[in-house]
C-alpha atoms as a PDB file:
ATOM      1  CA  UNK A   1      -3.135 -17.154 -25.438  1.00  0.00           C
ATOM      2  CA  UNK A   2      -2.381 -16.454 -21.856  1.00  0.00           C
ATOM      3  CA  UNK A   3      -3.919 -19.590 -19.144  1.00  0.00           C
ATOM      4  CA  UNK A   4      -6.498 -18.362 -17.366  1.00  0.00           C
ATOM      5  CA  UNK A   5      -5.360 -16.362 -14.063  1.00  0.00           C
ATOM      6  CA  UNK A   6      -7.675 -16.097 -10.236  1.00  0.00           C
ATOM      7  CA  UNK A   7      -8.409 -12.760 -11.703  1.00  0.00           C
ATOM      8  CA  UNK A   8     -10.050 -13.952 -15.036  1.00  0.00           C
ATOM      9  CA  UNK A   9     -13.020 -15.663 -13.711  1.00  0.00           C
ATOM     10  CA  UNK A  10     -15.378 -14.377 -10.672  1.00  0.00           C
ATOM     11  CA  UNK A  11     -13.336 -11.870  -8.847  1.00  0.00           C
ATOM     12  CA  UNK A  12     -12.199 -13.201  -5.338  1.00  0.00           C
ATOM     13  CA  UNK A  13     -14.374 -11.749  -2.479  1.00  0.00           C
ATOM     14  CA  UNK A  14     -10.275 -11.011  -0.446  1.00  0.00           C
ATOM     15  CA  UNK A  15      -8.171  -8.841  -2.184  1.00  0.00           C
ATOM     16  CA  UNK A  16      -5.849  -9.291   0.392  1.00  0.00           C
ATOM     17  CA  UNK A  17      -5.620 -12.851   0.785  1.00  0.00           C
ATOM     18  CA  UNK A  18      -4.804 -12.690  -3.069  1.00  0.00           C
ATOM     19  CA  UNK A  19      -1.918 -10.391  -2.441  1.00  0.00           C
ATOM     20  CA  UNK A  20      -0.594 -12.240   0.573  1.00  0.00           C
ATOM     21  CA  UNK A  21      -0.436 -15.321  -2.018  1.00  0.00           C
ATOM     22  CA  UNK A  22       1.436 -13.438  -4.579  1.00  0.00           C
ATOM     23  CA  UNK A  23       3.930 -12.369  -1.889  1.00  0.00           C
ATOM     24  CA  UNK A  24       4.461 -16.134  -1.204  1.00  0.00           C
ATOM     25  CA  UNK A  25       4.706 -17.275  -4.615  1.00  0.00           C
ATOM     26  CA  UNK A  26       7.350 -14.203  -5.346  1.00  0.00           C
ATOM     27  CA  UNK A  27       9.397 -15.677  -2.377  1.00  0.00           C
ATOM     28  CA  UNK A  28       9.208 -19.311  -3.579  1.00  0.00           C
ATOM     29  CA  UNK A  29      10.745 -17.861  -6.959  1.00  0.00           C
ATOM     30  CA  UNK A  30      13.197 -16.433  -5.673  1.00  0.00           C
ATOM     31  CA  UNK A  31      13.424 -14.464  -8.715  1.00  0.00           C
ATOM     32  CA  UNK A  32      14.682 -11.177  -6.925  1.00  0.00           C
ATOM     33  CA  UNK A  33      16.554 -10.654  -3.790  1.00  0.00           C
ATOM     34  CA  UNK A  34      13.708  -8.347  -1.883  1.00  0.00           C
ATOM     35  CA  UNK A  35      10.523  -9.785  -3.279  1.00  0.00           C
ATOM     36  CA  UNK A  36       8.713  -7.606  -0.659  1.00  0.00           C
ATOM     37  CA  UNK A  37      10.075  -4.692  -1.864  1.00  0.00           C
ATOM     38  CA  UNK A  38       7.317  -1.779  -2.798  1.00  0.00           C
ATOM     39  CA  UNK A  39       7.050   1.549  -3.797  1.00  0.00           C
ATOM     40  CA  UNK A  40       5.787   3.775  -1.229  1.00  0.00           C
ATOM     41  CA  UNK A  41       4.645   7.569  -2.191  1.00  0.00           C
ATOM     42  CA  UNK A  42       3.708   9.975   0.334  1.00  0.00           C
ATOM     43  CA  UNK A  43       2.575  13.921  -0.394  1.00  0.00           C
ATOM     44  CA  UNK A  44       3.891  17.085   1.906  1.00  0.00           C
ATOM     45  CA  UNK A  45       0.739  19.502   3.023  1.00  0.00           C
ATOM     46  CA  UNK A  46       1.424  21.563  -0.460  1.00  0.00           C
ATOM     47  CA  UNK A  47       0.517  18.343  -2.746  1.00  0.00           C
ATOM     48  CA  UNK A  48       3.969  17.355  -3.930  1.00  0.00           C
ATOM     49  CA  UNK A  49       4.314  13.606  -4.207  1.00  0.00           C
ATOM     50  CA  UNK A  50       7.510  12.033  -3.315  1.00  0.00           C
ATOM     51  CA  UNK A  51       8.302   8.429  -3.994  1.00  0.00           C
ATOM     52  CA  UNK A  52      10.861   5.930  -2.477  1.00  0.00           C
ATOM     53  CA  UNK A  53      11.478   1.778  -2.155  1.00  0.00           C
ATOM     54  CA  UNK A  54      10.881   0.258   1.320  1.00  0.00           C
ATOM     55  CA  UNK A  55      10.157  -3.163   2.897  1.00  0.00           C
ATOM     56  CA  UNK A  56       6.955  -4.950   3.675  1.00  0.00           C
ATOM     57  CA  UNK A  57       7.442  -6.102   6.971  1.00  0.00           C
ATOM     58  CA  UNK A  58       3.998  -7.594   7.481  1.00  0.00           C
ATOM     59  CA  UNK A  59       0.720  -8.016   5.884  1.00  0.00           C
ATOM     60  CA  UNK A  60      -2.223  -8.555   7.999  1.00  0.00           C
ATOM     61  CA  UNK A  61      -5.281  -9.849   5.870  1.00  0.00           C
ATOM     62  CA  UNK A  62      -8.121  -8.801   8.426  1.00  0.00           C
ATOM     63  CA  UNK A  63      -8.452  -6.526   9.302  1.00  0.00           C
ATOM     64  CA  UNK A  64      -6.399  -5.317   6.329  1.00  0.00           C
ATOM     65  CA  UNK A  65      -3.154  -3.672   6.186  1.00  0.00           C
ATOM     66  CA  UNK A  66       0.533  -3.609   5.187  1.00  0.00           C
ATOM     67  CA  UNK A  67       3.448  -2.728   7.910  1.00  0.00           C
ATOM     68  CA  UNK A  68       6.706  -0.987   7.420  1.00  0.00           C
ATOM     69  CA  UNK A  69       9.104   0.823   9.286  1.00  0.00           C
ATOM     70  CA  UNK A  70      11.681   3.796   9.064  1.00  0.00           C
ATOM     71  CA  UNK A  71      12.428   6.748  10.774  1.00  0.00           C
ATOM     72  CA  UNK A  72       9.315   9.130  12.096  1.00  0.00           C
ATOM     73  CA  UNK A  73      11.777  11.948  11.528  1.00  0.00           C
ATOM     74  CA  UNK A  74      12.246  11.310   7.683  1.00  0.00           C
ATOM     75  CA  UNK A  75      11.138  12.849   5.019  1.00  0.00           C
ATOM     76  CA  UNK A  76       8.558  10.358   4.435  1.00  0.00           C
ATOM     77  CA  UNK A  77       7.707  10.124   8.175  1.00  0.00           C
ATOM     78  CA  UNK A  78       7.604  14.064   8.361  1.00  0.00           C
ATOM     79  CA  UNK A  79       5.181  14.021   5.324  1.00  0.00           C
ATOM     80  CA  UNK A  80       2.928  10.982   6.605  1.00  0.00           C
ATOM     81  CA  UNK A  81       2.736  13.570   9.826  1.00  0.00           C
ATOM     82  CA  UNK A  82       1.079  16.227   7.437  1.00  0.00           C
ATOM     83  CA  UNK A  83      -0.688  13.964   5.303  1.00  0.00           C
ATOM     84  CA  UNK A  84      -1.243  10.630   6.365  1.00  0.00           C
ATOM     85  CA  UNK A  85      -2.242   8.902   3.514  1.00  0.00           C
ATOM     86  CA  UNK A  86      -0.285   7.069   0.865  1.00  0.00           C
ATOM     87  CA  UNK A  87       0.372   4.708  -2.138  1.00  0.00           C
ATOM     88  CA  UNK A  88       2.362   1.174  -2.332  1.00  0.00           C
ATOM     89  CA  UNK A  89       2.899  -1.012  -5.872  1.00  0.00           C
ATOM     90  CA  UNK A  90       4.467  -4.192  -5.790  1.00  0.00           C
ATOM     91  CA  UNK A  91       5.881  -4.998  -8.913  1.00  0.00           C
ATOM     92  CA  UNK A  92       6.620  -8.566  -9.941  1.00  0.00           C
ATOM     93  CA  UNK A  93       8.146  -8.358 -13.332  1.00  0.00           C
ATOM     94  CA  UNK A  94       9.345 -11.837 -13.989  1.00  0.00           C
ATOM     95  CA  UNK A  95       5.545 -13.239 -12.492  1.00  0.00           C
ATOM     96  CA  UNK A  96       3.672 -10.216 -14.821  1.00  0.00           C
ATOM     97  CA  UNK A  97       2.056  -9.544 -12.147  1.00  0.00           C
ATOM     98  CA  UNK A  98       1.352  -6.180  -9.955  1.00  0.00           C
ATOM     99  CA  UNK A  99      -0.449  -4.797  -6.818  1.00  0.00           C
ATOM    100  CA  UNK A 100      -1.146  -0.717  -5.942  1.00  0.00           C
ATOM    101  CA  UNK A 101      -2.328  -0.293  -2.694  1.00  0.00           C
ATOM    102  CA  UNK A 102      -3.983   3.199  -1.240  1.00  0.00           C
ATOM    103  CA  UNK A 103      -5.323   4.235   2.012  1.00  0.00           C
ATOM    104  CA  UNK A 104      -4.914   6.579   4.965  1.00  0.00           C
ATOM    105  CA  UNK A 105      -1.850   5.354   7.324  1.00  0.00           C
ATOM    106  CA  UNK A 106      -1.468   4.996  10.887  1.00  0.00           C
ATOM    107  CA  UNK A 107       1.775   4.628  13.538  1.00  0.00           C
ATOM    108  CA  UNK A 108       2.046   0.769  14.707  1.00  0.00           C
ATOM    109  CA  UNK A 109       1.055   0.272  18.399  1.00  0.00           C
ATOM    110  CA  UNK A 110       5.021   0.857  20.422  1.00  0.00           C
ATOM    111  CA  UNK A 111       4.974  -2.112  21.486  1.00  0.00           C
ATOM    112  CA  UNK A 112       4.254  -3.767  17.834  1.00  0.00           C
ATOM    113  CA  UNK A 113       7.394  -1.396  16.926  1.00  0.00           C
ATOM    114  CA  UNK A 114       9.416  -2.786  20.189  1.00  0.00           C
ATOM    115  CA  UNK A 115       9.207  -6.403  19.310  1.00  0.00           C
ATOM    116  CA  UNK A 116      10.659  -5.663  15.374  1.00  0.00           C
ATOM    117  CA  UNK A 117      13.176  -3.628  16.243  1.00  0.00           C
ATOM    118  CA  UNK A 118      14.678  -6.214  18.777  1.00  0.00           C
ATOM    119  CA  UNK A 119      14.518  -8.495  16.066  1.00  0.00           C
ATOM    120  CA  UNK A 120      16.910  -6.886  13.370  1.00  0.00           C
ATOM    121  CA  UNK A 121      20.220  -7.136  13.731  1.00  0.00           C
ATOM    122  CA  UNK A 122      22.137  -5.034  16.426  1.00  0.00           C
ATOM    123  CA  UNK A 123      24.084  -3.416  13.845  1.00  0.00           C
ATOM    124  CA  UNK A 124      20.752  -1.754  12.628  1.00  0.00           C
ATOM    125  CA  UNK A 125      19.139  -1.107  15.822  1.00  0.00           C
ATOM    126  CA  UNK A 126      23.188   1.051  16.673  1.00  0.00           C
ATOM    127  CA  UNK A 127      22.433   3.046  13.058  1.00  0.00           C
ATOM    128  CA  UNK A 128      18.727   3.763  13.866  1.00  0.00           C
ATOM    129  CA  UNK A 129      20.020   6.225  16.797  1.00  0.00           C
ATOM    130  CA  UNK A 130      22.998   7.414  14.756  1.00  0.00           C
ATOM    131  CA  UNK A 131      21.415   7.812  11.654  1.00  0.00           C
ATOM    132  CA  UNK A 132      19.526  11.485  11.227  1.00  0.00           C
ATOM    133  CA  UNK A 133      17.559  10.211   8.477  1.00  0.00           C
ATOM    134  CA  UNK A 134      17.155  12.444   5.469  1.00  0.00           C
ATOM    135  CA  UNK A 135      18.874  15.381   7.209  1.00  0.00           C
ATOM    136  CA  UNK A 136      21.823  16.618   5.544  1.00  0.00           C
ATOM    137  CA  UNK A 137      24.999  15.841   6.593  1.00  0.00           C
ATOM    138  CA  UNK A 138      28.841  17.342   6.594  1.00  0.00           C
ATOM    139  CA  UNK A 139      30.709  14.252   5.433  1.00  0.00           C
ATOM    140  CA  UNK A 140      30.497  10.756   5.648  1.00  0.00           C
ATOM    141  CA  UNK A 141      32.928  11.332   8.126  1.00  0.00           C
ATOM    142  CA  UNK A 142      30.555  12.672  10.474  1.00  0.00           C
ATOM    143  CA  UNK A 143      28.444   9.686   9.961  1.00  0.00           C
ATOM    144  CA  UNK A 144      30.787   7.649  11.403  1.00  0.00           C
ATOM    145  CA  UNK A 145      31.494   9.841  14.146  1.00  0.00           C
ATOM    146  CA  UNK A 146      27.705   9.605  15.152  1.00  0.00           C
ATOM    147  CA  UNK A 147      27.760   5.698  14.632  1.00  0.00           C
ATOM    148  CA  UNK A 148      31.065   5.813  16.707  1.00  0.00           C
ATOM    149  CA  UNK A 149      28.688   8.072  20.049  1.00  0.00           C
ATOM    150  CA  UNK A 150      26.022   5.672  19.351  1.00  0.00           C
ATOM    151  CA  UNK A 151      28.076   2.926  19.741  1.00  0.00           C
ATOM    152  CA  UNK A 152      29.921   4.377  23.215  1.00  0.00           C
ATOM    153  CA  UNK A 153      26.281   5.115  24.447  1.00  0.00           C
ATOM    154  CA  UNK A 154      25.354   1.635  24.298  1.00  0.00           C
ATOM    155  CA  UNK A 155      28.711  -0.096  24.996  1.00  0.00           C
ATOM    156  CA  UNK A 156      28.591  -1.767  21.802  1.00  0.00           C
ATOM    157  CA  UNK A 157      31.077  -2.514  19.148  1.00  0.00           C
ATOM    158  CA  UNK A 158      31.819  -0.561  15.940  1.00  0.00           C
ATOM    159  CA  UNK A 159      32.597  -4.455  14.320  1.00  0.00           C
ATOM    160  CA  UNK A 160      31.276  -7.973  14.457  1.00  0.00           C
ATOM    161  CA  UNK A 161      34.481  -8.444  16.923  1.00  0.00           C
ATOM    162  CA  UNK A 162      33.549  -7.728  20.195  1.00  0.00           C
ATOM    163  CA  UNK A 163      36.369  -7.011  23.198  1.00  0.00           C
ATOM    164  CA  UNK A 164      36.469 -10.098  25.375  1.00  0.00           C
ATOM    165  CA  UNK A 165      37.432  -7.497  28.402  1.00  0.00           C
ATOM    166  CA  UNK A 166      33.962  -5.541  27.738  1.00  0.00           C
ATOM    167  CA  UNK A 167      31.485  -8.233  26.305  1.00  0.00           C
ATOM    168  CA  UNK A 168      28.234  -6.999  24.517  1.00  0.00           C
ATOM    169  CA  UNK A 169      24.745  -7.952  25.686  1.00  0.00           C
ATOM    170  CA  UNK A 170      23.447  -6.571  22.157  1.00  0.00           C
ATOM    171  CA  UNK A 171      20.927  -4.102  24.036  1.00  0.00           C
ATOM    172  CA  UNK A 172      20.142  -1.658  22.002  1.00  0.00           C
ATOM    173  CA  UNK A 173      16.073  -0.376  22.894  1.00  0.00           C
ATOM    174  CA  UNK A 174      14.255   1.532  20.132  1.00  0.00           C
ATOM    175  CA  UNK A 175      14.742   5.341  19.638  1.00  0.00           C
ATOM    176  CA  UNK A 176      11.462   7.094  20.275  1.00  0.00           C
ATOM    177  CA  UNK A 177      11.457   8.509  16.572  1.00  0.00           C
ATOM    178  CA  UNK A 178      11.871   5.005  15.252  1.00  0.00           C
ATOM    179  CA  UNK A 179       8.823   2.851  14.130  1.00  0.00           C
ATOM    180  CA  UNK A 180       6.094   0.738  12.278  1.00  0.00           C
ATOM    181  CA  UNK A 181       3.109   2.479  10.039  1.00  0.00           C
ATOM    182  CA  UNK A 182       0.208   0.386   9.005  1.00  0.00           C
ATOM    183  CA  UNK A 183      -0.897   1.502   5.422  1.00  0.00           C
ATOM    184  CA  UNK A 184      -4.723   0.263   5.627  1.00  0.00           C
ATOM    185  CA  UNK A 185      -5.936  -0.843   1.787  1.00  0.00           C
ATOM    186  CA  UNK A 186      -9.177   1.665   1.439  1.00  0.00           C
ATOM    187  CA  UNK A 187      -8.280   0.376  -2.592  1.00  0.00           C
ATOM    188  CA  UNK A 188      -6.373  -2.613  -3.519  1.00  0.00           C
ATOM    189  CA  UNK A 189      -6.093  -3.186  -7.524  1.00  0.00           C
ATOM    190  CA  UNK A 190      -4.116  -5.888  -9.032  1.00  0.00           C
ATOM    191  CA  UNK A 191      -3.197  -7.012 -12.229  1.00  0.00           C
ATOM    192  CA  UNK A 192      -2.266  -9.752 -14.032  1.00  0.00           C
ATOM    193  CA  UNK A 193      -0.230  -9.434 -17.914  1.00  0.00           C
ATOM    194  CA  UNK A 194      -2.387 -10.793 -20.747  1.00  0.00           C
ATOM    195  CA  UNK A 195      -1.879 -11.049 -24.291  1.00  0.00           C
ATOM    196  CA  UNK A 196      -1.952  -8.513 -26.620  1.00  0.00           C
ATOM    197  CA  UNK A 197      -1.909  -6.096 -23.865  1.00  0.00           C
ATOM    198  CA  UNK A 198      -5.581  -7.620 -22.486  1.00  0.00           C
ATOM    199  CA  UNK A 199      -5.205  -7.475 -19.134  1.00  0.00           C
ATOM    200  CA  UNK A 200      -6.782  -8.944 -15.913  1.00  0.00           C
ATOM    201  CA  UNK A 201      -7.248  -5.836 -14.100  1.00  0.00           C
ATOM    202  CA  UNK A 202      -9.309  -5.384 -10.643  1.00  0.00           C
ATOM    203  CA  UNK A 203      -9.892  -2.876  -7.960  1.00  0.00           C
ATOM    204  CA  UNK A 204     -11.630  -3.477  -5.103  1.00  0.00           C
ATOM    205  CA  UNK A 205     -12.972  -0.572  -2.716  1.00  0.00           C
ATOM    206  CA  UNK A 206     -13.985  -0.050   0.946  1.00  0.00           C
ATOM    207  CA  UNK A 207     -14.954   2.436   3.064  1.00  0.00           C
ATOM    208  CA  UNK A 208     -12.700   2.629   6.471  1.00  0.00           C
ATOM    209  CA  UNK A 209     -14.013   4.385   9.793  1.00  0.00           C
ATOM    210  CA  UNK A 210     -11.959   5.607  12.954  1.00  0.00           C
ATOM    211  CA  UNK A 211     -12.596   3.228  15.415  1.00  0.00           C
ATOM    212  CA  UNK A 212     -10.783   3.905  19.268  1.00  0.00           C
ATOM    213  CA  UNK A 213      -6.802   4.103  17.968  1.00  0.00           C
ATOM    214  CA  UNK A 214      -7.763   1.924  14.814  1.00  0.00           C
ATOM    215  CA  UNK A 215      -9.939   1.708  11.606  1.00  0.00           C
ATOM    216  CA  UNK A 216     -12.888   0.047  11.251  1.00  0.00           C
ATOM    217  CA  UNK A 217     -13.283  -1.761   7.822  1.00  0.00           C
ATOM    218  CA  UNK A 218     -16.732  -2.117   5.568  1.00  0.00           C
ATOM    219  CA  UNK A 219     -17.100  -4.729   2.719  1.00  0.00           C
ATOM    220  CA  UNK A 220     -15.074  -4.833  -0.782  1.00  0.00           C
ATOM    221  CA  UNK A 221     -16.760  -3.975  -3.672  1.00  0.00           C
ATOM    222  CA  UNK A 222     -15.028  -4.690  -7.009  1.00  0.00           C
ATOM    223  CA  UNK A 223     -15.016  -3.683 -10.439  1.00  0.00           C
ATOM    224  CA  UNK A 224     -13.033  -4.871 -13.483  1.00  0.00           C
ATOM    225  CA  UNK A 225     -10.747  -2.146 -15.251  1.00  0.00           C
ATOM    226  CA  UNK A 226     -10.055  -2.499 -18.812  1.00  0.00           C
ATOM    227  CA  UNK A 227      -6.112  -2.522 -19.162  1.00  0.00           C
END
């Protein structure tokens, strides 16, 4: 028989706090190279689901909410515009353990957006501005030839070498259609592998409220699935 798990006993009253655990104990592992990778699914106006892997960047217990960032002009960005809602599941395989998030999403605060992007590296921040994300494109070719005008706009180089005579200051500001989105857990369910396919499985639900430029968050409630 499987030990006992958190999830097998009295249900924590945090969700969250749970999650943000797991993240840290997939880290320690070190069992895969992005353990804050997820699965994020977004829907266009019509209904059709699209899915895609992105980054974690943050998760903030309370109020409760996971950050990531990517183009506003994407394909995911265009449909979080029409529907702002959508889906995450992080998927530890080698912990059996995983974690589906769902809620309505919200753009980051600029300046919450300003302060991550001049943390990546300036090699990023140079293909954020050359980089139509999602569009179509004539060759790769032309990608380089953008990277190469977003390079000369910023006097940066187009290698790790830079030219003594014209020395790099590695300012680089954030496009406008660049940023962070907050996915705010309305439901948080996660799930522990047990054997013979008994699983600890629990979802916890809350009711969120618009609040000023934010949500406003009730109390969990929690029920135990059968797997």
């Amino acid at each position: 028989m499987c030990p006992p798990t958190e999830l097998t006993g009295v249900p924590p009253s945090e969700p969250l706090a749970v999650l943000a655990r797991w993240l840290e104990d997939a880290r320690d592992a070190g069992a895969q190279p992005n353990p804050n990778a997820m699965v994020l699914s977004t829907c266009d106006a019509a209904g059709r689901p699209s899915a895609r892997v992105v980054l974690c960047k943050d998760l903030v217990v309370d109020p409760g909410y996971i950050v990531f960032y990517t183009n506003y002009r994407s394909r995911k960005g265009r449909e979080l515009a029409a529907n702002p809602r959508a889906a995450a599941v992080f998927h530890w395989d080698g912990m059996h353990r995983q974690a589906r998030i769902e809620g309505p999403v919200l753009k980051s605060p600029p300046a919450e957006s300003d302060a991550y992007f001049a943390s990546r590296p300036w090699q990023s921040r140079l293909g954020a501005w050359a980089s139509r994300q999602s569009e179509p494109t004539e060759s790769r070719a032309a990608l380089e030839q953008a990277l190469a005008s977003a390079a000369q706009r910023f006097a940066a180089p187009l290698s790790d070498r830079t030219d003594e005579r014209r020395p790099f200051d590695g300012q680089i500001a954030r496009p406008p259609h660049w940023g962070g989105y907050r996915l705010w857990a309305e439901s948080i369910e996660l799930w522990v592998e047990g054997d013979a396919r008994i699983h600890d499985r629990l979802l916890w639900n809350r009711s969120l409220r618009p609040r000023a430029e934010t949500l406003e968050a009730g109390p969990w409630t929690v029920t135990r699935l059968q797997p």
